[in-house]
Protein backbone atom coordinates (compact mmCIF):
# COMPACT_ATOMS: atom_id res chain seq x y z
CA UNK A 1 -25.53 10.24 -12.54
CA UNK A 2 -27.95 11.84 -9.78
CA UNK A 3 -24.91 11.80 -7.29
CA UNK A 4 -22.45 13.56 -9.83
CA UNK A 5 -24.46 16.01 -10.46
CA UNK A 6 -25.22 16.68 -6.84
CA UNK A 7 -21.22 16.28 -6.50
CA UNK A 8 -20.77 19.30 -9.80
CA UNK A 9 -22.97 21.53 -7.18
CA UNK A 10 -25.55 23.13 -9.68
CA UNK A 11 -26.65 25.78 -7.79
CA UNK A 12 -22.65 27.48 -7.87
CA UNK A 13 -22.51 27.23 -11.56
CA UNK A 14 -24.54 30.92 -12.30
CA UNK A 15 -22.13 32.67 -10.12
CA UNK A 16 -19.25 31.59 -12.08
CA UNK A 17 -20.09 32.42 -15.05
CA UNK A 18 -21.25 35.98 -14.23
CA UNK A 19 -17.39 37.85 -15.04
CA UNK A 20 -17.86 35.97 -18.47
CA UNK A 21 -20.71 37.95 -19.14
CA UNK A 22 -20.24 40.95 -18.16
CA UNK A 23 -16.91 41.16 -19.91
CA UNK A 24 -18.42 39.22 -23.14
CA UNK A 25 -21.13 42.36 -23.48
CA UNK A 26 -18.65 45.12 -22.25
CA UNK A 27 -16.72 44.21 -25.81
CA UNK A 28 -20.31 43.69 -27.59
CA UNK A 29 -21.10 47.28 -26.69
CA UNK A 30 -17.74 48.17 -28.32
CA UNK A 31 -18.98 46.02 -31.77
CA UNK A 32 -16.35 43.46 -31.03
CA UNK A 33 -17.50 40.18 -30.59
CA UNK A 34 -16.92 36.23 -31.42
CA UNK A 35 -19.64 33.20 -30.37
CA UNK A 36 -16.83 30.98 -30.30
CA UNK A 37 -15.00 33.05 -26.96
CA UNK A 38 -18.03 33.37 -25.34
CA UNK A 39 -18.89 29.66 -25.61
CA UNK A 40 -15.58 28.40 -24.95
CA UNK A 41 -14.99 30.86 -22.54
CA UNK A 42 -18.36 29.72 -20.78
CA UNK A 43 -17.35 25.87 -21.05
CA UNK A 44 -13.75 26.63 -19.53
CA UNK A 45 -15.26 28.57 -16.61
CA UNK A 46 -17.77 25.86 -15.95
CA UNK A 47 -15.82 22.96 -16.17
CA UNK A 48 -13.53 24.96 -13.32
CA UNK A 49 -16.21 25.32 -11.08
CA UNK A 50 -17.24 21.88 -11.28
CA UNK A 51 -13.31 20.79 -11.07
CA UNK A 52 -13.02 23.32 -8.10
CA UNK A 53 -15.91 21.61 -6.50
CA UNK A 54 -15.27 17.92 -6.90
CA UNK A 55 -11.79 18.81 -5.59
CA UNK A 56 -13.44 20.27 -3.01
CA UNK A 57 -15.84 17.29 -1.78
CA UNK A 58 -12.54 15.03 -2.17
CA UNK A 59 -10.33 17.10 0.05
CA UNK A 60 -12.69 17.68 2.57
CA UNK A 61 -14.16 14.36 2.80
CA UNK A 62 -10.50 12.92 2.97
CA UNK A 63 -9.67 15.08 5.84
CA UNK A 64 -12.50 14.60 7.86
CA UNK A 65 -13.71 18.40 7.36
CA UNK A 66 -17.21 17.38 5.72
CA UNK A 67 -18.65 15.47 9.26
CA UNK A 68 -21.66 15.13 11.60
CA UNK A 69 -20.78 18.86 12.17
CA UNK A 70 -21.16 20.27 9.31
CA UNK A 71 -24.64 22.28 8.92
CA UNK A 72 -24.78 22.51 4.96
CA UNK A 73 -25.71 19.48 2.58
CA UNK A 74 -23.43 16.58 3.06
CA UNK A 75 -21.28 15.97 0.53
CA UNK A 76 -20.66 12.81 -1.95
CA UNK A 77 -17.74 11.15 -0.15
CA UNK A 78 -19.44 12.29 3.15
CA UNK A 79 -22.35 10.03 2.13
CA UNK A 80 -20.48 7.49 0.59
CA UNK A 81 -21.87 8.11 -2.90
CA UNK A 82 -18.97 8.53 -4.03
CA UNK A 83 -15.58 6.66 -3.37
CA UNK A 84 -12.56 8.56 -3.26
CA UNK A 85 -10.98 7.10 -6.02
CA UNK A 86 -14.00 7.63 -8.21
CA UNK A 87 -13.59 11.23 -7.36
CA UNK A 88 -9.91 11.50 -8.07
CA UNK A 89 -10.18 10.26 -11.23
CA UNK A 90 -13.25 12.78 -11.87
CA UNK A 91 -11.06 15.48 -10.80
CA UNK A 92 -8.50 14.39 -13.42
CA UNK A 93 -10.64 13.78 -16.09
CA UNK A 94 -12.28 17.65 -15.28
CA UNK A 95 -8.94 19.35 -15.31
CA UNK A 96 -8.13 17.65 -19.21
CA UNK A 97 -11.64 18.34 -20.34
CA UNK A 98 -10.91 22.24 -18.71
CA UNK A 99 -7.93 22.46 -20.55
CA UNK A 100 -8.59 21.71 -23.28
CA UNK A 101 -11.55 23.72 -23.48
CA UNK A 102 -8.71 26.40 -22.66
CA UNK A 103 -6.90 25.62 -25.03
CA UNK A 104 -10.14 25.96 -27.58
CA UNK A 105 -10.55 29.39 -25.99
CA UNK A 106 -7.41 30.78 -26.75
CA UNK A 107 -7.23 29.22 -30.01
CA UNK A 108 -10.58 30.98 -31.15
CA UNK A 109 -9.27 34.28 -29.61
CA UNK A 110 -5.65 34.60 -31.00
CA UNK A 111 -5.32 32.15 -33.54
CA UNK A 112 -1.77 32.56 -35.29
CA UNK A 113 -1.18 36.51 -34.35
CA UNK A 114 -0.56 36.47 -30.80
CA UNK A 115 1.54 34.17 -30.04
CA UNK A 116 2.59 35.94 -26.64
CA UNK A 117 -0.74 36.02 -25.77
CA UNK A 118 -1.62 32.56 -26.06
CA UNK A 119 1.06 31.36 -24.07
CA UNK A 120 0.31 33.77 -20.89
CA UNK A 121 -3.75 32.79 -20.89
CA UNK A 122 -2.13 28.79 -21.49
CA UNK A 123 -0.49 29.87 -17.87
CA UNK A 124 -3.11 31.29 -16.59
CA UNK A 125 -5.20 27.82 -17.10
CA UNK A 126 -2.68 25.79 -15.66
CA UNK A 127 -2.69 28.28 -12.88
CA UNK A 128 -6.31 28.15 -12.42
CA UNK A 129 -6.47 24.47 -12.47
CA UNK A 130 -4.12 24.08 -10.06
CA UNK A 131 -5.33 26.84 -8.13
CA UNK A 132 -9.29 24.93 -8.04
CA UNK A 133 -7.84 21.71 -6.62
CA UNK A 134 -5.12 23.18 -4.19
CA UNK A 135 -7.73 24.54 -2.37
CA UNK A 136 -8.91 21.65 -0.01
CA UNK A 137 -6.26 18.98 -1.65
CA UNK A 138 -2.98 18.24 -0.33
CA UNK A 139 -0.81 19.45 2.96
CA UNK A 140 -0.56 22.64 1.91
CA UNK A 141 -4.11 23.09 1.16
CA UNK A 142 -4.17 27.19 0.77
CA UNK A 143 -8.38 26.92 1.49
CA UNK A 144 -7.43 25.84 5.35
CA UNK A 145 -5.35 28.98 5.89
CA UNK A 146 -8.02 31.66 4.73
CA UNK A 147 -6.54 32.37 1.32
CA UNK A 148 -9.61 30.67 -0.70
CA UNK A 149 -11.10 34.37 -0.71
CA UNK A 150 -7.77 35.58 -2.98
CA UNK A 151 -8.29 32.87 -5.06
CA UNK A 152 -11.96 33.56 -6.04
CA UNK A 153 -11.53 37.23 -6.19
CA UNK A 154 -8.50 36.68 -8.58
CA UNK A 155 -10.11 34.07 -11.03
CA UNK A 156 -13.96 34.45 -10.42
CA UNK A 157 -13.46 38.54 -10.83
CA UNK A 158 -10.76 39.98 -12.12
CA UNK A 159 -9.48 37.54 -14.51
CA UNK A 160 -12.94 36.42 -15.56
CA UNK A 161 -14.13 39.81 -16.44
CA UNK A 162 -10.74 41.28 -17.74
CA UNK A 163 -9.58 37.88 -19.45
CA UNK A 164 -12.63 37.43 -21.73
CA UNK A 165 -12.68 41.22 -22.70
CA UNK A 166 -8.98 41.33 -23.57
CA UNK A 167 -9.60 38.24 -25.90
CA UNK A 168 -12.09 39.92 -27.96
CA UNK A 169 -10.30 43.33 -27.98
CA UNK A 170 -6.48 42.83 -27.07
CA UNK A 171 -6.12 45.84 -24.87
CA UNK A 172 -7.89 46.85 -21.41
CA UNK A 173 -10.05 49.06 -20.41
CA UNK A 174 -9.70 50.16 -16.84
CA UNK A 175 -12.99 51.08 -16.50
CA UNK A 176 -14.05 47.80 -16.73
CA UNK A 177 -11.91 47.12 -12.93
CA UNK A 178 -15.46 48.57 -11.45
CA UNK A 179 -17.60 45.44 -12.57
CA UNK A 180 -14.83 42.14 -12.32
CA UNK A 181 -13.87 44.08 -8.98
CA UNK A 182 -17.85 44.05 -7.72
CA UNK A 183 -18.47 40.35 -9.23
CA UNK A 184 -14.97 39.48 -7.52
CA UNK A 185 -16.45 40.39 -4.56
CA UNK A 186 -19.89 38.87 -4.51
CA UNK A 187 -18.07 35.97 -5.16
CA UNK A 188 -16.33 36.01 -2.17
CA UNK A 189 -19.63 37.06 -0.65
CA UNK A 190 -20.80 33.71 -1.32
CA UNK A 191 -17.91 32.04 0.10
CA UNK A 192 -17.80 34.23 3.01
CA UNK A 193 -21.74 33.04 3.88
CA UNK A 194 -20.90 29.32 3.30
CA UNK A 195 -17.24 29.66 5.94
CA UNK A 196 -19.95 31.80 8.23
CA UNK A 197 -22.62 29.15 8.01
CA UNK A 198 -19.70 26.32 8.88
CA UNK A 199 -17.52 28.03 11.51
CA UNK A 200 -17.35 25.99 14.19
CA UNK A 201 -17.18 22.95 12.28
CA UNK A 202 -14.15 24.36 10.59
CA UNK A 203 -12.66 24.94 13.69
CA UNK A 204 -12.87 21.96 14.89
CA UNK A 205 -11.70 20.21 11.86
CA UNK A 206 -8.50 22.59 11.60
CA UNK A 207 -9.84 24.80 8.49
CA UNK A 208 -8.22 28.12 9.18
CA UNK A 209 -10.94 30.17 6.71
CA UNK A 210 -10.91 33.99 7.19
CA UNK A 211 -14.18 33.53 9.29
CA UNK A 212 -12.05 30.75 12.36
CA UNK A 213 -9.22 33.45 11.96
CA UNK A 214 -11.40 36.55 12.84
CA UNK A 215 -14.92 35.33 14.20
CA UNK A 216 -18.60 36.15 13.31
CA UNK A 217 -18.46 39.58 14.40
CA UNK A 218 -15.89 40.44 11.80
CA UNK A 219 -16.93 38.52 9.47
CA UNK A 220 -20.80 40.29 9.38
CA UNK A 221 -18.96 43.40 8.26
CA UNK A 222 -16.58 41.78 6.23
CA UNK A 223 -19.90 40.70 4.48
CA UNK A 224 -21.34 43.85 4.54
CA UNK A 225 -18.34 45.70 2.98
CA UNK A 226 -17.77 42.95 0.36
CA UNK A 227 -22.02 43.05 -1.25
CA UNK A 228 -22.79 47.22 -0.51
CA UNK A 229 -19.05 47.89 -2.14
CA UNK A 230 -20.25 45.96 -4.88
CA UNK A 231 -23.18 47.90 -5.87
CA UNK A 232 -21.73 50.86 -5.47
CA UNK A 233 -18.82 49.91 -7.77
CA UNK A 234 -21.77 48.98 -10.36
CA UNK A 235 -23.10 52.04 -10.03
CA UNK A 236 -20.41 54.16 -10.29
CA UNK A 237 -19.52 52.22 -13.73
CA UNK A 238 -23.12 52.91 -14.97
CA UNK A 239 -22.28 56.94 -13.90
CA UNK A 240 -18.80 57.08 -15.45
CA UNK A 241 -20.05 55.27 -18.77
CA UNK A 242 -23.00 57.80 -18.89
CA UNK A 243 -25.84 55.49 -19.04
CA UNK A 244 -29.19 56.74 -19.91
CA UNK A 245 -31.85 56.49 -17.34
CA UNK A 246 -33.39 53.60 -18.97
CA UNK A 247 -29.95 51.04 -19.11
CA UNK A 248 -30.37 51.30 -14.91
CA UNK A 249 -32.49 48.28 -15.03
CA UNK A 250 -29.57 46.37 -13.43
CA UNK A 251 -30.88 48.33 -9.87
CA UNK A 252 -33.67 45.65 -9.56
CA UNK A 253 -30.88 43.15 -8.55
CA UNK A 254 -30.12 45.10 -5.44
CA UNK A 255 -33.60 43.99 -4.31
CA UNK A 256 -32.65 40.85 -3.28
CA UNK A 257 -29.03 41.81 -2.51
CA UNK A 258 -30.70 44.52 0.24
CA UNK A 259 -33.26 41.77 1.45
CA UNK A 260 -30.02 39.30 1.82
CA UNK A 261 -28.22 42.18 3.77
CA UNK A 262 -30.76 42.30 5.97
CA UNK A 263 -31.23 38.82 6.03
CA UNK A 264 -27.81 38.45 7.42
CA UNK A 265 -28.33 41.37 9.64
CA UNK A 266 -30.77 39.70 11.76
CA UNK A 267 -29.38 36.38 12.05
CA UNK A 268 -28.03 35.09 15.41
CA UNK A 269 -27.63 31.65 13.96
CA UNK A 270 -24.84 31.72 11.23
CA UNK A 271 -26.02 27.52 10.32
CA UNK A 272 -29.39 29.15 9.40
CA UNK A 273 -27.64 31.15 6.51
CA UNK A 274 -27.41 28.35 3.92
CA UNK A 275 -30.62 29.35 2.28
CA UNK A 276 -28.66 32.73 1.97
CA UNK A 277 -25.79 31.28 -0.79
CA UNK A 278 -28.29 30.48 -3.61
CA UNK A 279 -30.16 34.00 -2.57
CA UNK A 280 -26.50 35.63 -3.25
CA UNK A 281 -25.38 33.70 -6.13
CA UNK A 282 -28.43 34.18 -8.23
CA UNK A 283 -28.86 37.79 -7.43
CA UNK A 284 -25.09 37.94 -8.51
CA UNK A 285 -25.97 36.40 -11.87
CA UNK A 286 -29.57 38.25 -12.29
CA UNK A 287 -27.10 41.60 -11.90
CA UNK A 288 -24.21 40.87 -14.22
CA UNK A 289 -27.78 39.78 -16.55
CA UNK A 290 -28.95 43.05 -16.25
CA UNK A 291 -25.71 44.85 -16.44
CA UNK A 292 -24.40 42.59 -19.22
CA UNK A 293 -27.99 43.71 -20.98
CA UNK A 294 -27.51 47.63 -20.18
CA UNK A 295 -24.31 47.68 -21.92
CA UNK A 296 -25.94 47.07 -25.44
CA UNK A 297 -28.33 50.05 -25.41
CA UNK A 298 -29.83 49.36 -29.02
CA UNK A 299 -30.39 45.41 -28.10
CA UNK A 300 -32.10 44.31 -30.94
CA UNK A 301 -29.90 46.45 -33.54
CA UNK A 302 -26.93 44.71 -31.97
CA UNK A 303 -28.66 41.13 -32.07
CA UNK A 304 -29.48 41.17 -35.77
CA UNK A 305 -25.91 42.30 -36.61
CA UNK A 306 -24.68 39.46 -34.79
CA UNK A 307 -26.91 36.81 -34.96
């Protein structure tokens, strides 16, 4: 059990949730709500992650990617913890326990009425599943020619934060673009930090990420652009929605988002940033938190109406 949970990579599973809330609490500040989307929505956005990462550890470890050279922790099949087979069969036993868990989720959210509906978030499942094990598995592995970053922006940000929101209230609300957009793209922050942190052994191993394509250099500013845009966009949403002074408490995130920035600044190592992921995916999920919390200005009036 120890090694699958090491395999599920915990410290990922805050960050992926974070569209989920802020989109859950966006339509709980509009008094539409339902338990049942939020949980199931939670469940189905876990249980990709995990998929996403399992299918990860397999198709690296299978091509030889995850080696001596690698600076971050070494991975299941890297270690032998886990046999190959054991993990293709986890990763096919994640994607039925995803969808349906999917399939819950839409259920809950458009029962009988919305037929239409139903059957473009049912594609948008399959899509994602696919999508989380296409990204190290096969030939054609779209994660060794630097398109992993469109693929977490997409389903970590967009559709996330705009999917759950459109299953409690049907319609969108463009405003909300701001937020998934700025969650899309500490996402990719994240991924960005871990494809700095293993450049050259990507290179070496024939992983194409956006970082071998472009170098360090770039990719520093790339970083920069992708965590400052982000807080801007945040802030911006707080203006345009009118908060009061008092729903800003979502600032104290960009504490450890500036001290990260900074962090990354300084460094001349990039195999010294691993620290750095957990420092950006929990101050990713301690902002959408504190966002997610802003957006219900009466709190406890809200709670005991839905509660």
């Amino acid at each position: 059990m120890k090694h699958w949970i090491e395999a599920a990579r915990i410290r990922t599973l805050p960050l992926s949730v974070s569209g989920i809330i802020v989109g859950s609490f966006y339509a709980m500040s509009q008094a539409m709500f339902n338990w049942n989307i939020v949980i199931f929505a939670l469940l189905t956005t876990l249980g990709l992650q995990i998929l996403s990462n399992f299918a990860n550890d397999y198709g690296d470890g299978i091509k030889g990617t995850d080696n001596e050279d690698r600076v971050g922790p070494k991975r299941s099949l890297q270690k032998g913890t886990i046999t190959p087979f054991a993990m293709k069969n986890a990763m096919i036993l994640m994607s039925v326990i995803t969808l349906f868990f999917a399939v819950l989720l839409i259920y809950y959210a458009f029962k009988e009425s919305y037929l239409l509906y139903s059957f473009i978030f049912l594609f948008l499942g399959f899509l994602a599943i696919a999508s989380a094990i296409r990204y190290t598995v096969g030939q054609g592995a779209y994660g060794y020619r630097g398109y992993g970053d469109v693929f977490v922006f997409i389903f970590f940000g967009l559709v996330s934060t705009f999917g759950v929101y459109f299953m409690f209230t049907k319609q969108i609300d463009w405003l909300l673009l701001l937020p998934a957009t700025a969650i899309g793209f500490l996402s990719v922050g994240v991924l960005n930090l871990n494809n700095m942190r293993d450049e050259d052994s990507d290179r070496k191993a024939g992983k194409n990420t956006v970082v071998v394509q472009k170098g360090s250099e770039w990719a520093k500013n790339y970083h920069y652009f992708l965590v400052i845009s982000a807080m801007v966009l945040v802030v911006v949403f707080a203006i345009l929605n009118q908060f009061h002074f008092d729903q800003y408490l979502f600032l104290a995130a960009y504490f450890p988002m500036s001290s990260h920035l900074l962090t990354v600044f300084k460094n001349k190592n990039p195999k010294l940033l691993d620290p750095e992921l957990k420092k950006l995916a929990l101050s990713t999920f301690f902002l959408s938190v504190l966002l997610a919390l802003s957006l219900i200005y009466f709190v406890s009036d809200l709670l005991v109406n839905y509660i």
